[in-house]
N, C-alpha and C. Protein backbone atom coordinates (compact mmCIF):
# COMPACT_ATOMS: atom_id res chain seq x y z
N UNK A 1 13.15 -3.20 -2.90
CA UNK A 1 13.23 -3.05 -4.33
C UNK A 1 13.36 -4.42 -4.98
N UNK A 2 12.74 -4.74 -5.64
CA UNK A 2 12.26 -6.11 -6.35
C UNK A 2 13.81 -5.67 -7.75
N UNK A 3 14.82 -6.89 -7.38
CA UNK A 3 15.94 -6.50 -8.33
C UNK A 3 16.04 -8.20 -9.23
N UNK A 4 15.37 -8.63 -8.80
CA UNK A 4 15.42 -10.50 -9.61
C UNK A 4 14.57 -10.89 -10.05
N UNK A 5 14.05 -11.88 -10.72
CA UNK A 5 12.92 -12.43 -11.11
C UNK A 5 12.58 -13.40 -9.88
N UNK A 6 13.22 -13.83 -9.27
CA UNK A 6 13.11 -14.55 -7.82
C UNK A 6 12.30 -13.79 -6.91
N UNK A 7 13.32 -12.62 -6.69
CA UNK A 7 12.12 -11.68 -5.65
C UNK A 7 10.91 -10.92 -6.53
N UNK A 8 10.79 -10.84 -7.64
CA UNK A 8 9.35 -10.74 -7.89
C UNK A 8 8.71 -12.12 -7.33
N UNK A 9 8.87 -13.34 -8.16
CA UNK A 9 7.88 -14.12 -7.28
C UNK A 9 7.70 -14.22 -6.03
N UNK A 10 8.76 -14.14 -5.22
CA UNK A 10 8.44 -14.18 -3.55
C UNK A 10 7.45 -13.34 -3.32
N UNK A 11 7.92 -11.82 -3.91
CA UNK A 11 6.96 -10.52 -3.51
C UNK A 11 5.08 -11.18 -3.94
N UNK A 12 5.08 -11.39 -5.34
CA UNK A 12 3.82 -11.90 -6.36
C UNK A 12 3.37 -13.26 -5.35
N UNK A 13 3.66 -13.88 -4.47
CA UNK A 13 3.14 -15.32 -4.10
C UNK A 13 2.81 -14.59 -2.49
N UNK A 14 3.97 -14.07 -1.84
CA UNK A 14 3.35 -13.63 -0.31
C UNK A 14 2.41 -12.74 -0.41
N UNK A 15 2.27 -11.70 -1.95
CA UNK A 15 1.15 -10.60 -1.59
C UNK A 15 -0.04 -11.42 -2.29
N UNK A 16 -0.14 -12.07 -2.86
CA UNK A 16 -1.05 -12.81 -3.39
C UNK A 16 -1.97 -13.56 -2.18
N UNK A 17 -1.27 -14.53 -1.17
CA UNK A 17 -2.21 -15.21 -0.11
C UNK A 17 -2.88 -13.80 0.96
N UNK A 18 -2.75 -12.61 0.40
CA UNK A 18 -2.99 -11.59 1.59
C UNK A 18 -4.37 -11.32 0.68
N UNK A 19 -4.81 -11.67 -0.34
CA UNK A 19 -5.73 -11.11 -1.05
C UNK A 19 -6.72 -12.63 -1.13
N UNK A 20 -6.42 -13.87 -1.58
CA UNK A 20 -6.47 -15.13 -2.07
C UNK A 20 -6.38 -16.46 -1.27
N UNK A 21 -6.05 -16.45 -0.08
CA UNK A 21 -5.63 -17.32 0.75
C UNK A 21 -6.06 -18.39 0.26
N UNK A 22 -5.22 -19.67 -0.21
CA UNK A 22 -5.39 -21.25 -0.84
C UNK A 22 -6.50 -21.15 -1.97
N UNK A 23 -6.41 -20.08 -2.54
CA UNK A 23 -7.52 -20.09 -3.92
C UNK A 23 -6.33 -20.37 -4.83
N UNK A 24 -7.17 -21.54 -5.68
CA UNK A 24 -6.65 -21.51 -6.99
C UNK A 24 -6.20 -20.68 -8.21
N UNK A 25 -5.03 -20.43 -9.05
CA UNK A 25 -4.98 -19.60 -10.41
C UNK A 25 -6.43 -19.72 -10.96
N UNK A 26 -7.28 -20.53 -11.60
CA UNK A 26 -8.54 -20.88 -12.12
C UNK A 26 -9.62 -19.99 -11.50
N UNK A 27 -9.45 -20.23 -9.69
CA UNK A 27 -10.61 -19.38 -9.65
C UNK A 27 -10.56 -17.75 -9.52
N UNK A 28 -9.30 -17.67 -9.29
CA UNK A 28 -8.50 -16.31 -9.33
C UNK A 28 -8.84 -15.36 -10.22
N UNK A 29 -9.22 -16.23 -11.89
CA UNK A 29 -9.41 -15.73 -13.33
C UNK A 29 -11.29 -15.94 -13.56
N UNK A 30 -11.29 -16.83 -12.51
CA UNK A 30 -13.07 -16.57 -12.46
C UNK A 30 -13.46 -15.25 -12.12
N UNK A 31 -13.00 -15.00 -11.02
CA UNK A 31 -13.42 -13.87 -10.15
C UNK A 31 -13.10 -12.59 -10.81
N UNK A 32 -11.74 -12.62 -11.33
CA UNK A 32 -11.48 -11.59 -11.75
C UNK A 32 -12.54 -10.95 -13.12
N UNK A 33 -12.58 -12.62 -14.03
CA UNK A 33 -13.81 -12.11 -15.21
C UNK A 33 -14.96 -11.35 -14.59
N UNK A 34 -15.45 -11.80 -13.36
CA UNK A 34 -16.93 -11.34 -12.53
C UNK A 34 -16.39 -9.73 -12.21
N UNK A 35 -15.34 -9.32 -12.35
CA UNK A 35 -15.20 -8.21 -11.46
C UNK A 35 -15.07 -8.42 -9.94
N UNK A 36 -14.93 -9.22 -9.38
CA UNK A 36 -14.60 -8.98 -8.11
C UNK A 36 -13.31 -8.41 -7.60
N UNK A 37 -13.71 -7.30 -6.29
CA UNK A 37 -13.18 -6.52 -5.91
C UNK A 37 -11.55 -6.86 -5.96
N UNK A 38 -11.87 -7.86 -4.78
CA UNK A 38 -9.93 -8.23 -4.82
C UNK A 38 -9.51 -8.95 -5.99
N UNK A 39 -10.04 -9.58 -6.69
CA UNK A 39 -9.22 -9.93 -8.17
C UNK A 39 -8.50 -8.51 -9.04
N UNK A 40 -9.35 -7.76 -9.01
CA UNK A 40 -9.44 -6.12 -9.65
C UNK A 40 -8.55 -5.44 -8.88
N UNK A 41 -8.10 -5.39 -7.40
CA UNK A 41 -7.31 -4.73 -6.87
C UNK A 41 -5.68 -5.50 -7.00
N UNK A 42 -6.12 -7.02 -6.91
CA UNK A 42 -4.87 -8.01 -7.49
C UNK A 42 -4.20 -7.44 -9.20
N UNK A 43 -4.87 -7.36 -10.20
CA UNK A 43 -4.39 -6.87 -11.11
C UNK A 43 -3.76 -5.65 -11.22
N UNK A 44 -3.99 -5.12 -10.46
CA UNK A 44 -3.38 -3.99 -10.30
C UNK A 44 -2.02 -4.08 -9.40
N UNK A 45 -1.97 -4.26 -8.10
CA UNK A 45 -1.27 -4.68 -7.48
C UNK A 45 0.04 -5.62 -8.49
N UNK A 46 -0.46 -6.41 -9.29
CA UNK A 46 0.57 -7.62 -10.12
C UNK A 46 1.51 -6.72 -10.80
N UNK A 47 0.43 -5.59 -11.53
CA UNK A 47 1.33 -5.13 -12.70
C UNK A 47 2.15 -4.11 -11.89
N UNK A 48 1.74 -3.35 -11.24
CA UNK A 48 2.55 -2.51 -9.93
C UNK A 48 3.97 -3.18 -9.82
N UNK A 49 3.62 -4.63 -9.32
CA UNK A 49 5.14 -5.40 -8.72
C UNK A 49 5.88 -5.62 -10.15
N UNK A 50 5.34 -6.04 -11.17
CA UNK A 50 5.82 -6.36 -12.78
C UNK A 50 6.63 -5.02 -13.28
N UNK A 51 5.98 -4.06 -13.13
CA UNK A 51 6.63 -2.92 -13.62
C UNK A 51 7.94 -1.96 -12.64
N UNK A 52 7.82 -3.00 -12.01
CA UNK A 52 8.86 -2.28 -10.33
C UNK A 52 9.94 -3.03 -11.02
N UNK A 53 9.62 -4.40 -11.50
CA UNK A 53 10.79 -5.18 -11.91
C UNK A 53 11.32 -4.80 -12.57
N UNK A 54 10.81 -4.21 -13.90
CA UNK A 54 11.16 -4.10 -15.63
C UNK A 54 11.82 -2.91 -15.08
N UNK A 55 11.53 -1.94 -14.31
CA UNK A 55 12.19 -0.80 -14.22
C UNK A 55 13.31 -1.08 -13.25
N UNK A 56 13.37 -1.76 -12.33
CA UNK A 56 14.53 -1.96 -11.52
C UNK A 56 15.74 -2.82 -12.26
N UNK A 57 15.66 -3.32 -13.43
CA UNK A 57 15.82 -4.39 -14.10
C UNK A 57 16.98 -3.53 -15.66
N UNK A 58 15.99 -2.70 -15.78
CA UNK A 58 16.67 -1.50 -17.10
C UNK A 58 16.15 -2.76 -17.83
N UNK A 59 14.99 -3.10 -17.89
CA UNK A 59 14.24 -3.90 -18.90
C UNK A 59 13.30 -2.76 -20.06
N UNK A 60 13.81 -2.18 -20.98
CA UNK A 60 13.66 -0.42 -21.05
C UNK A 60 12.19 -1.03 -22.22
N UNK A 61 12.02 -1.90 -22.97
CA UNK A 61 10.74 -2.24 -23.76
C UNK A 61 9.97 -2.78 -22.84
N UNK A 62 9.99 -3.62 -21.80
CA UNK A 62 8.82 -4.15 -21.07
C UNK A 62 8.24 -3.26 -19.94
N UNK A 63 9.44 -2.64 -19.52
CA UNK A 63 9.24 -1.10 -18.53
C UNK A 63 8.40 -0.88 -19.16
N UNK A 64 8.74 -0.03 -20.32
CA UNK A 64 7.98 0.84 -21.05
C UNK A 64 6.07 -0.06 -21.62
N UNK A 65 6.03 -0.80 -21.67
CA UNK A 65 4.75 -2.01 -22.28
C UNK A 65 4.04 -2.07 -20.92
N UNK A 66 4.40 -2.11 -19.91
CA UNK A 66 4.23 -2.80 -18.69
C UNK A 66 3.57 -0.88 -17.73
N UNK A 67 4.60 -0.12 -17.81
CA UNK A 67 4.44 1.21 -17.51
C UNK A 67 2.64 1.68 -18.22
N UNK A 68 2.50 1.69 -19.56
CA UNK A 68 1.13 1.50 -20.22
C UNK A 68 0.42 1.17 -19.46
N UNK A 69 0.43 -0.05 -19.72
CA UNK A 69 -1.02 -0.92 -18.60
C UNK A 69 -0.71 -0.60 -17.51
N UNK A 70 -0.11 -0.23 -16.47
CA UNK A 70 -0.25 0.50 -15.07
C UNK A 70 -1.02 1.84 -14.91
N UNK A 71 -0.27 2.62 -16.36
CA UNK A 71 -1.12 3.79 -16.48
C UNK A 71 -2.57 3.53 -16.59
N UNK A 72 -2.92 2.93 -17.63
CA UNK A 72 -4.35 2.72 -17.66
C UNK A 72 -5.47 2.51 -16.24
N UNK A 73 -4.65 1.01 -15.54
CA UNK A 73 -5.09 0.80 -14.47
C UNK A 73 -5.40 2.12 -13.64
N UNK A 74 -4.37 2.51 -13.53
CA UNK A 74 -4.09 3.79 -12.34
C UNK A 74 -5.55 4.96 -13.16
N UNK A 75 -5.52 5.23 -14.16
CA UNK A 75 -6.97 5.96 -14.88
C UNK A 75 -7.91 5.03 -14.07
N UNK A 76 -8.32 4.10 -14.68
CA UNK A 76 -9.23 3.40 -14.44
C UNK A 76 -9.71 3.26 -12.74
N UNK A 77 -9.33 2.92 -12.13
CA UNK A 77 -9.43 2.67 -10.83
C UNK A 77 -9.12 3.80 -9.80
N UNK A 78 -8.38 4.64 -10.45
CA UNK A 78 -7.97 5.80 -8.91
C UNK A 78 -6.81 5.34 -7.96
N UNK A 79 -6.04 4.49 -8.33
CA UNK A 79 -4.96 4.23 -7.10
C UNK A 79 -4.29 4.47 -8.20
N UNK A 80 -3.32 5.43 -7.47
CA UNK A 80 -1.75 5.85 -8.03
C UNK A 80 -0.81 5.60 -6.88
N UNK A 81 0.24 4.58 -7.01
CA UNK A 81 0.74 3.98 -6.32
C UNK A 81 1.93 3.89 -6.98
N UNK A 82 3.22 5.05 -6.16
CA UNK A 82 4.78 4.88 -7.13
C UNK A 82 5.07 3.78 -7.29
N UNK A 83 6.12 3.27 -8.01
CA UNK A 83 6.82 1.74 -8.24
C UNK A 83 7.69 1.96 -7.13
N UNK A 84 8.59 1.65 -6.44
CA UNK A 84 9.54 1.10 -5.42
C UNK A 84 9.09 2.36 -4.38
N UNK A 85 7.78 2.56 -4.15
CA UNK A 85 7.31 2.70 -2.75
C UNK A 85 7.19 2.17 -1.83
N UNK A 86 6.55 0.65 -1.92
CA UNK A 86 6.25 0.26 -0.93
C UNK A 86 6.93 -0.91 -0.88
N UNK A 87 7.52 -1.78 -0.11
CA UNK A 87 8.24 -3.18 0.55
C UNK A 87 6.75 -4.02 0.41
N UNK A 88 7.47 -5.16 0.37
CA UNK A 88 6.88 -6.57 0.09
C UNK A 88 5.51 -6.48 1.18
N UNK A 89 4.26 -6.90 0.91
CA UNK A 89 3.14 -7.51 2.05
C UNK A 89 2.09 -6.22 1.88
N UNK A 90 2.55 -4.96 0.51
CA UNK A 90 1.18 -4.06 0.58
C UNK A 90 -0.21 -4.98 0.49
N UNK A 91 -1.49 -4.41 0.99
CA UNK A 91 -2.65 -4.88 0.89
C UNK A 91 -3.33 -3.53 0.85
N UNK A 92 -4.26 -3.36 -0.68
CA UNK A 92 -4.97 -2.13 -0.60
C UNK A 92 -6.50 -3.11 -0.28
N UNK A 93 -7.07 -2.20 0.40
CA UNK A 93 -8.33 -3.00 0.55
C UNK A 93 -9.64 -2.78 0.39
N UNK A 94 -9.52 -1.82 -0.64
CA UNK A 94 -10.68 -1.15 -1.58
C UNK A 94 -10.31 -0.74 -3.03
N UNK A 95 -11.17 -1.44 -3.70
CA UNK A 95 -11.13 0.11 -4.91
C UNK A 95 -11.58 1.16 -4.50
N UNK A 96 -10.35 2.31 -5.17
CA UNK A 96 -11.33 3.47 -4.59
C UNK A 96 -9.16 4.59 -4.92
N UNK A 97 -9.37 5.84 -5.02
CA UNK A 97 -8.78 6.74 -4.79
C UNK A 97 -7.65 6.57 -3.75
N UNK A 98 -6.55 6.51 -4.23
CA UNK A 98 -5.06 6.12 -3.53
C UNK A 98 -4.38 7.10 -4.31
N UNK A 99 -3.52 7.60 -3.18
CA UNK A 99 -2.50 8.45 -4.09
C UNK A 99 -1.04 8.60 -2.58
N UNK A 100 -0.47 8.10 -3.60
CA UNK A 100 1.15 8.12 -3.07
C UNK A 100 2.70 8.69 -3.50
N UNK A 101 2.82 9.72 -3.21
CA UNK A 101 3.76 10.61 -3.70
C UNK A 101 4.88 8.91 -4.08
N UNK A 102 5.50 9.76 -5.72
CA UNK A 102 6.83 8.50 -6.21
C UNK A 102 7.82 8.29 -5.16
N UNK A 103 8.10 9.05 -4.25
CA UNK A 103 8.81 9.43 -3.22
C UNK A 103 9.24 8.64 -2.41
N UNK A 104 7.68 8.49 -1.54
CA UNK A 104 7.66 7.77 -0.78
C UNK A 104 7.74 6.64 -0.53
N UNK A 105 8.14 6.12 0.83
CA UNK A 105 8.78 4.45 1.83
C UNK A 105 8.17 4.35 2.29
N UNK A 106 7.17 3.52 2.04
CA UNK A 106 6.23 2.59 2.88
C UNK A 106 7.04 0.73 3.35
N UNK A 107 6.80 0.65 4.79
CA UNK A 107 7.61 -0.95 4.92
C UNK A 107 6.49 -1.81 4.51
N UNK A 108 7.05 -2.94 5.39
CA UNK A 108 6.39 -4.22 4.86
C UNK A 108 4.87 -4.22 5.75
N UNK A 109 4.50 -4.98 4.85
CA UNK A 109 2.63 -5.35 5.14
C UNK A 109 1.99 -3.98 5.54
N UNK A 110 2.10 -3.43 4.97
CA UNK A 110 1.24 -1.58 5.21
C UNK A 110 0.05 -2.13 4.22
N UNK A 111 -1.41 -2.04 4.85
CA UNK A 111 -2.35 -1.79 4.79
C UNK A 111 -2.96 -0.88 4.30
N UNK A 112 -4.16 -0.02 3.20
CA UNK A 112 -4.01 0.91 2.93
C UNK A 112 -5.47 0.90 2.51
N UNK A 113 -6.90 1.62 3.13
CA UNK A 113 -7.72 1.63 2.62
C UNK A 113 -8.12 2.87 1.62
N UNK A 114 -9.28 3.71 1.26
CA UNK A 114 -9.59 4.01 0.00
C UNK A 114 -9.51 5.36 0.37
N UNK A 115 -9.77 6.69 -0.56
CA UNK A 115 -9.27 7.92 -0.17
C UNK A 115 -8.20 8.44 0.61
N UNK A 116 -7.09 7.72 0.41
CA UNK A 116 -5.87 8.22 1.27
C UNK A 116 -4.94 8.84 0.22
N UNK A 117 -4.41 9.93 1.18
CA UNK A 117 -3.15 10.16 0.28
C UNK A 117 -1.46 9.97 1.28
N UNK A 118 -0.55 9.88 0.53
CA UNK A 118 1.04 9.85 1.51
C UNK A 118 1.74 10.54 0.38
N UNK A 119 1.67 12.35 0.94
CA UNK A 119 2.29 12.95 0.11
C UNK A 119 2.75 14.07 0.30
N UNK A 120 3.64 15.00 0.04
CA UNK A 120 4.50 15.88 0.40
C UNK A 120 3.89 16.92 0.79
N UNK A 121 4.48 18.16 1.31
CA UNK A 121 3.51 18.85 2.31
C UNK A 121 3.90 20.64 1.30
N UNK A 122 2.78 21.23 0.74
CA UNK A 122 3.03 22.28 0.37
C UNK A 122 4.22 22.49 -0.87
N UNK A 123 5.18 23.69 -0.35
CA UNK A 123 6.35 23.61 -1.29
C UNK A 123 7.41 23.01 -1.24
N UNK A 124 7.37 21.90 -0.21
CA UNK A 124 8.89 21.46 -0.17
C UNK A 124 8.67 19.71 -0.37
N UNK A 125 9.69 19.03 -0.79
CA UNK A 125 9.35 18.12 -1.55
C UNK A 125 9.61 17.10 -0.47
N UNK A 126 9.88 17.05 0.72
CA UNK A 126 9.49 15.89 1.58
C UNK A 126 8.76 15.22 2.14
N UNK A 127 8.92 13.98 1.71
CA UNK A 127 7.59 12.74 1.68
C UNK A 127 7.55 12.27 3.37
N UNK A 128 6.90 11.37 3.46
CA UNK A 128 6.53 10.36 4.84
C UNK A 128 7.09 9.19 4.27
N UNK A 129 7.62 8.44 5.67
CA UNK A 129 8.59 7.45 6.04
C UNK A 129 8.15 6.29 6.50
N UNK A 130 7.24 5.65 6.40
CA UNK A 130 6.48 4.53 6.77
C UNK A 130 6.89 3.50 7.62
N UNK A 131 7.11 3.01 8.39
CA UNK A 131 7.51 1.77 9.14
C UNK A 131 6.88 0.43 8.74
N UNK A 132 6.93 -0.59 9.18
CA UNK A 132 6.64 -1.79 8.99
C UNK A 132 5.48 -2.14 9.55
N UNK A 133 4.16 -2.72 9.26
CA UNK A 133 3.29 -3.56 9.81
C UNK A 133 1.91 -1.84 9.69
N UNK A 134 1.70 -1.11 9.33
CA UNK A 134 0.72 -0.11 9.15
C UNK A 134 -0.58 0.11 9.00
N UNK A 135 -1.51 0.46 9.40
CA UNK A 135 -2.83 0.35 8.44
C UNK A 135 -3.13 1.76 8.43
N UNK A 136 -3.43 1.84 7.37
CA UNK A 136 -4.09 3.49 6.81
C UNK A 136 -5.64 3.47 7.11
N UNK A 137 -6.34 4.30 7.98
CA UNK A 137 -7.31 4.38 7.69
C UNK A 137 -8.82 4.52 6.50
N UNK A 138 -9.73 4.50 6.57
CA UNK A 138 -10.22 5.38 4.98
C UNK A 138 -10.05 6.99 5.13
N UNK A 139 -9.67 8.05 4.22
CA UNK A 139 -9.47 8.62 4.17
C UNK A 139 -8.93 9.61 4.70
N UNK A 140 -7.59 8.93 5.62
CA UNK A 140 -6.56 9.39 6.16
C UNK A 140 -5.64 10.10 4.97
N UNK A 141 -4.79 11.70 5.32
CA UNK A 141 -4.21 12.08 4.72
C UNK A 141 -2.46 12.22 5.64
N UNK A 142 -1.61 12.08 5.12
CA UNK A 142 -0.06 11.85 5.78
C UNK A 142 0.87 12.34 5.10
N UNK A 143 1.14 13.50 5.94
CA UNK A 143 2.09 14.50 4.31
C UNK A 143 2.93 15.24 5.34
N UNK A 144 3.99 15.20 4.80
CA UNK A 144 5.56 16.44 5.16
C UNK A 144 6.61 15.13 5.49
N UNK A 145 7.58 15.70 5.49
CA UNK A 145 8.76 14.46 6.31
C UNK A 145 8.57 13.84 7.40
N UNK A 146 7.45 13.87 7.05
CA UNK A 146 7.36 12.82 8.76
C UNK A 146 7.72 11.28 8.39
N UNK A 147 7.92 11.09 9.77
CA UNK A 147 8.46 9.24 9.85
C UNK A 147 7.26 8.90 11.18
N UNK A 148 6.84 7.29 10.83
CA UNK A 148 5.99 6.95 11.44
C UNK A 148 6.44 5.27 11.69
N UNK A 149 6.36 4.82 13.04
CA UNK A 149 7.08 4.20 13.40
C UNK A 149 6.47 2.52 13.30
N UNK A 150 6.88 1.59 13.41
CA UNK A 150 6.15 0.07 12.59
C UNK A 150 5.03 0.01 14.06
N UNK A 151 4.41 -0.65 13.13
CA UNK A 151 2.75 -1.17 13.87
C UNK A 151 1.60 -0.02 13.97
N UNK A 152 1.75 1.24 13.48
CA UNK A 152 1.01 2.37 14.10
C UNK A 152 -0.45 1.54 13.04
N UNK A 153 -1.99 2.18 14.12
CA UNK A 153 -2.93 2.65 13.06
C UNK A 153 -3.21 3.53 13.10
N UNK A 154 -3.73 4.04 11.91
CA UNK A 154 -4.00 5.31 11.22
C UNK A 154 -5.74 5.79 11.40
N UNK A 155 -6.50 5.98 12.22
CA UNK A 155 -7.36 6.41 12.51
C UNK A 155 -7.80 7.21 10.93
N UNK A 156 -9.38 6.37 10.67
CA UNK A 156 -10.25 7.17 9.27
C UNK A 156 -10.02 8.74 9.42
N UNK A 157 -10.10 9.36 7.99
CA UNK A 157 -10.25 10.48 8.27
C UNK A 157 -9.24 11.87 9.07
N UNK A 158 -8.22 10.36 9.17
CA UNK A 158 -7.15 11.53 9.91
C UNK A 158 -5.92 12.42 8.91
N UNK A 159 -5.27 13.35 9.36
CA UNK A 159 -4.39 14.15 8.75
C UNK A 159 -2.95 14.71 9.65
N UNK A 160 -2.10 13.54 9.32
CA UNK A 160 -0.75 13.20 10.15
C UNK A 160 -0.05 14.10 9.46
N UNK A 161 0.29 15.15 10.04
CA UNK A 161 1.33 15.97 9.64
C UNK A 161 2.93 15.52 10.92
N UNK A 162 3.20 15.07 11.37
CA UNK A 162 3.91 14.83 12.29
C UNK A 162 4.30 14.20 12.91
N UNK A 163 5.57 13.64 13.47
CA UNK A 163 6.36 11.91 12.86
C UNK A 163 5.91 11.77 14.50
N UNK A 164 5.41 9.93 14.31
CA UNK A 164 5.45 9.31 15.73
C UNK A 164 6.62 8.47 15.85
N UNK A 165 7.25 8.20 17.25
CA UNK A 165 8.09 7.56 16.85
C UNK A 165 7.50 5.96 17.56
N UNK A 166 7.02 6.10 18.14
CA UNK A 166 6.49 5.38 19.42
C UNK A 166 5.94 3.92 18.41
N UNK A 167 6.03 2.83 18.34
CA UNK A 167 5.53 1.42 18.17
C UNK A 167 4.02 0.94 18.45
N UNK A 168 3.14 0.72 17.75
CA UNK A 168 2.27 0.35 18.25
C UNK A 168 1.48 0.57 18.67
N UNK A 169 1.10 2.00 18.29
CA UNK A 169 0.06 3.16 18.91
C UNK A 169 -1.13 3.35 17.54
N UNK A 170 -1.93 3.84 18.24
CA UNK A 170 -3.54 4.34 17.12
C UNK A 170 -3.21 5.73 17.40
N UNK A 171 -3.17 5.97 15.95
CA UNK A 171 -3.03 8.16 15.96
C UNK A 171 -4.79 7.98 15.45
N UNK A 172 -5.02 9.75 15.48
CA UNK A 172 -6.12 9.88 14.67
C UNK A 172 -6.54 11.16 14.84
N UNK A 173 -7.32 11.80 14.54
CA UNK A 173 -7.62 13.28 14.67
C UNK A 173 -7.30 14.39 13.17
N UNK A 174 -7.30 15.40 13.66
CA UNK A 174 -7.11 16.75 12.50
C UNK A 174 -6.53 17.61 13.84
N UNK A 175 -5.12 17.79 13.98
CA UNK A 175 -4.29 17.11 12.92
C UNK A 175 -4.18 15.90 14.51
N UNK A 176 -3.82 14.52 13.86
CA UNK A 176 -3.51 13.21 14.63
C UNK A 176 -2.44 13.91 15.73
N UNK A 177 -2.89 12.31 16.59
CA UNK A 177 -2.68 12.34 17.91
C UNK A 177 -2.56 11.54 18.39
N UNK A 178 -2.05 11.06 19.59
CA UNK A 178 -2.16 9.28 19.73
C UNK A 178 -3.14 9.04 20.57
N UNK A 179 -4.08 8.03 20.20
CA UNK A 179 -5.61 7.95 20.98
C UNK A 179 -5.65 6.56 21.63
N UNK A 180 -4.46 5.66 21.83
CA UNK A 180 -4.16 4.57 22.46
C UNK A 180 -2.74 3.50 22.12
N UNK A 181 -3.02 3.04 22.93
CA UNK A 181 -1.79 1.80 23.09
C UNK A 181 -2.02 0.67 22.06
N UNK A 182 -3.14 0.58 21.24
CA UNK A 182 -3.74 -0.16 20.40
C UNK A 182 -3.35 -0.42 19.19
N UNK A 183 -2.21 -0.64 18.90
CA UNK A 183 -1.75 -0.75 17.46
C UNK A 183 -1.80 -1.74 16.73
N UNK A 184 -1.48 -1.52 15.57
CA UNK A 184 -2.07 -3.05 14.34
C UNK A 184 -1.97 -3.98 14.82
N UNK A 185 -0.98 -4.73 15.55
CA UNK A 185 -1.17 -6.25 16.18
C UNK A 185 -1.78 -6.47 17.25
N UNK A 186 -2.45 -5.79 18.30
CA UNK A 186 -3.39 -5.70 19.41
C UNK A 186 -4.80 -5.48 18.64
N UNK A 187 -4.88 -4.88 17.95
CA UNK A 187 -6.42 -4.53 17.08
C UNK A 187 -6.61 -5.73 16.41
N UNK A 188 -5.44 -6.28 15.48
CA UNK A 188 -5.63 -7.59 14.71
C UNK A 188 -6.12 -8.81 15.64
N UNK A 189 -4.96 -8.86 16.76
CA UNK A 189 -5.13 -9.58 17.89
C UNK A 189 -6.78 -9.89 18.31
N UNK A 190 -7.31 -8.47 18.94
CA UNK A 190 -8.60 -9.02 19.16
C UNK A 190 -9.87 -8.86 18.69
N UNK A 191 -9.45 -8.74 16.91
CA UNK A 191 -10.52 -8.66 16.26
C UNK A 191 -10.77 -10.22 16.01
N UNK A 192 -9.37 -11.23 16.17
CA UNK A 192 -9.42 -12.40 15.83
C UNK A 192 -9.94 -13.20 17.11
N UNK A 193 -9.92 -12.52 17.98
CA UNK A 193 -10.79 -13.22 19.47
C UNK A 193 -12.27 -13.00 19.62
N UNK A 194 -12.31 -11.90 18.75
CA UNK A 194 -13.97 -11.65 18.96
C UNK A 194 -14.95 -12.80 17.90
């Protein structure tokens, strides 16, 4: 939970090189005029962390100013993304349809591509529990109280009804399953060797 103006910038500068790596403010506002993708997913993302503040803050006029332009964004683009869902290092990595129950705990550096949802299951109002280090597939769905344990990936297309506890594993299927020992830092690992 972003409670200072300090940890907004920490949060605003580490999620920033995950989108930007050694790019300038200047060309940041180039790109973004062009429409490019990650400038467009950055604006969004900014006001996300801005409005986490104002509201964690009882900043009740800029909440409220700041809440606006999120709404809009969130119209505009299709990612609905609660305020103090997710821990420091999110990276969405598409425009495109996001939806995340207000609920829900996502940890740090969770990954999250386009058509996903993380959201409660039927009539009862318990969300999913996210661990640290994650990647969501595209159009993976993850709903009921489940807890899912740091490093997992989330296989496209999958529908996790049911908590892993296990570190470091690839689920995937209807409904998921664990389909290897391969988890976000072994996949990252030797996508960076190839």
């Amino acid at each position: 939970m972003i409670s200072s103006r300090q940890e907004l910038n920490e949060f605003l500068t580490y999620e920033y090189q995950k989108y930007f790596q050694n790019l300038s403010q200047w060309k940041y506002r180039a790109l973004l005029c062009a429409h490019d993708e990650r400038a467009v997913i950055w604006h969004y993302q900014k006001c996300l962390r801005k409005t986490e503040y104002h509201y964690n803050t009882k900043h009740r006029l800029r909440y409220l100013l700041s809440r606006i332009k999120l709404n809009k964004l969130t119209v505009k683009y299709g990612m609905n993304i609660g305020i103090n869902s997710c821990d420091k290092g999110l990276k969405i990595m598409h425009i495109g349809p996001i939806l995340f129950n207000g609920n829900v705990k996502v940890g740090k550096n969770c990954s999250v591509h386009i058509n996903t949802a993380i959201v409660a299951r039927g009539t009862t109002d318990e969300v999913p529990v996210l661990g640290d280090d994650i990647v969501i597939g595209v159009g993976a769905t993850i709903l009921g109280g489940i807890q899912l344990a740091d490093g997992i990936a989330v296989g496209a297309g999958s529908v996790v009804n049911k908590s892993f506890d296990e570190p470091e594993i690839a689920i995937a299927g209807v409904p998921a399953r664990k389909i290897s020992d391969n988890g976000r830092s072994k996949w990252a690992n030797r996508k960076k060797s190839e």
